[in-house]
Protein backbone atom coordinates (compact mmCIF):
# COMPACT_ATOMS: atom_id res chain seq x y z
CA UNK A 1 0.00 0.00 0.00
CA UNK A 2 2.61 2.66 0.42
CA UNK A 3 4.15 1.67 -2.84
CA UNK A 4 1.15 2.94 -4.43
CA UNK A 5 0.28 6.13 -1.96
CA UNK A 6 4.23 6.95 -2.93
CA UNK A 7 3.57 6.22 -6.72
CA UNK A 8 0.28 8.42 -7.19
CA UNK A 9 2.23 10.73 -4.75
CA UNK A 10 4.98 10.50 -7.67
CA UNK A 11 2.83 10.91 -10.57
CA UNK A 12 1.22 14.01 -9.15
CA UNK A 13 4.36 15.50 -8.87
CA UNK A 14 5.70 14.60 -11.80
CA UNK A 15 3.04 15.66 -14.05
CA UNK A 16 2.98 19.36 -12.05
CA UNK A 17 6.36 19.85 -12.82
CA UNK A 18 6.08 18.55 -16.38
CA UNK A 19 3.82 21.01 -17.54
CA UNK A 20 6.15 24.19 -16.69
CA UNK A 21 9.11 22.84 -17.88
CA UNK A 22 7.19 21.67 -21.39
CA UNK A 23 6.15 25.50 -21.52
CA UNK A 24 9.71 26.54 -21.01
CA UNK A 25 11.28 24.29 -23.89
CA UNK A 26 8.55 25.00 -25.94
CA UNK A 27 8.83 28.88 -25.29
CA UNK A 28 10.70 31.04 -27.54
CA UNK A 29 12.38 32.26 -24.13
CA UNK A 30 15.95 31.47 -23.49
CA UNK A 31 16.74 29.40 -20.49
CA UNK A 32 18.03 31.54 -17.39
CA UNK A 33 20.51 29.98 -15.22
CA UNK A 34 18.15 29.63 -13.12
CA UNK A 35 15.80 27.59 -15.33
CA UNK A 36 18.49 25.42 -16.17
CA UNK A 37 18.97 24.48 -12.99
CA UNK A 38 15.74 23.75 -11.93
CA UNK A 39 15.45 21.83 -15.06
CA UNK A 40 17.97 19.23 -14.27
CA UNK A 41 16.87 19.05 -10.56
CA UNK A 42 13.29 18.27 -11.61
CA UNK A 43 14.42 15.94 -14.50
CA UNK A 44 16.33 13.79 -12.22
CA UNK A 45 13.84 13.75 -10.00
CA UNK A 46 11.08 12.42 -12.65
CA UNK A 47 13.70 9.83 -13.63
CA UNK A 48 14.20 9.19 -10.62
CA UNK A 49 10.23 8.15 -10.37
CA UNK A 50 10.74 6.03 -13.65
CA UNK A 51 13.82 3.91 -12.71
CA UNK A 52 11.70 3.35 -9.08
CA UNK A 53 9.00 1.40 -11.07
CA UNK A 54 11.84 -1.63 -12.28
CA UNK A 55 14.59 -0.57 -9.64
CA UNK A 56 13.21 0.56 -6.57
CA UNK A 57 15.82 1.20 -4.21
CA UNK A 58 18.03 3.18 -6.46
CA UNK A 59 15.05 4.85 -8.02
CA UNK A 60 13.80 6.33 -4.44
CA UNK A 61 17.54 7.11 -3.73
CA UNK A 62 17.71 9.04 -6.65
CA UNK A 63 14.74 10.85 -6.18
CA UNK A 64 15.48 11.09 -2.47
CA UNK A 65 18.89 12.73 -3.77
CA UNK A 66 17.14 15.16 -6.05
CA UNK A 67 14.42 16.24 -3.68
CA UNK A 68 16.53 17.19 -1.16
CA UNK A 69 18.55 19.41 -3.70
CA UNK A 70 15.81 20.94 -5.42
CA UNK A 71 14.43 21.57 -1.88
CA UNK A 72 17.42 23.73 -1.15
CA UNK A 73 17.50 25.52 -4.40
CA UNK A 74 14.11 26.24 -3.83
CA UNK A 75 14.82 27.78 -0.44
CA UNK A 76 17.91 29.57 -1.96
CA UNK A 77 15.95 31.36 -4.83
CA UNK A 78 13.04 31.81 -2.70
CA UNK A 79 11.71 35.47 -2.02
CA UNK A 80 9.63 35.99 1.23
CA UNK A 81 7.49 32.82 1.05
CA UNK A 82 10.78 29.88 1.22
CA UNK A 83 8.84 27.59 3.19
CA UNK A 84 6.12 27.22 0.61
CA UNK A 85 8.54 27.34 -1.91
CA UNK A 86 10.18 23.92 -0.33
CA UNK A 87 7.44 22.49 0.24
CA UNK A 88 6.01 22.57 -3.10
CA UNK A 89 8.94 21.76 -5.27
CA UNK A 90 10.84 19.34 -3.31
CA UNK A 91 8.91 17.68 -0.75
CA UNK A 92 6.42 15.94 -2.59
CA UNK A 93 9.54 14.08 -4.30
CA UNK A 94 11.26 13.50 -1.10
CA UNK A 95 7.98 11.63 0.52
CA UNK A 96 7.53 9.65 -2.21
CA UNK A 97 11.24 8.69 -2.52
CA UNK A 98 11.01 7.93 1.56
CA UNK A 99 7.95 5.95 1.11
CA UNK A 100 9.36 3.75 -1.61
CA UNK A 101 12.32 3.16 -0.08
CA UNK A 102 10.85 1.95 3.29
CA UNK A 103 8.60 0.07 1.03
CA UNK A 104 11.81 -1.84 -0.65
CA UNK A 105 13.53 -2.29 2.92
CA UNK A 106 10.14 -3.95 4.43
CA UNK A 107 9.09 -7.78 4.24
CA UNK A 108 6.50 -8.30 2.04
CA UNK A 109 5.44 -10.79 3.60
CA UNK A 110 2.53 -8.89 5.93
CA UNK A 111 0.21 -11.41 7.18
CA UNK A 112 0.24 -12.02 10.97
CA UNK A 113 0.08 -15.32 12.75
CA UNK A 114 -1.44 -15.57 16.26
């Protein structure tokens, strides 16, 4: 079960931050710095997500890894709100990343015997 709270957790995520970055490549904008940056961050952590579904420990470490930068970045580029910032970019990642890797170090085995 938290496999799948952690996945839909995932796919929200994933598809929130697609849609931005698609309207930045698409744009006829140049990429700041700053874009770039967050580009990568958010890429890794989406690939993250999609190496989790065939390797799940190094999938949730990756996005683990990536959630806790983008996190920071977030709270680095932040103006006055930097909480919401970090909790909107990189925490969403980083509970899904936490909840698939306790779901990869737990039995599966769950049934109780009296």
């Amino acid at each position: 079960m938290n496999r799948l709270i952690a996945r839909i957790l995932a796919i929200v995520a994933s598809v929130y931050w697609s849609v931005p970055i698609l309207g930045g490549i698409f744009s006829r904008e140049p990429f700041t710095l700053e874009g770039e940056i967050l580009f990568v961050l958010v890429l890794a952590a989406i690939l993250g997500f999609v190496v989790s579904w065939r390797h799940v420990k190094l999938g949730a470490t990756v996005m683990i890894l990536s959630a806790v930068a983008l996190c920071v970045f977030a709270y680095i580029t932040a103006g006055r709100s930097k909480l919401l910032a970090v909790l909107v970019s990189g925490v969403p990642f980083l509970i899904s990343g936490v909840m698939l890797l306790i779901s990869s170090i737990k039995p599966q085995n769950r049934r109780f015997t009296s």
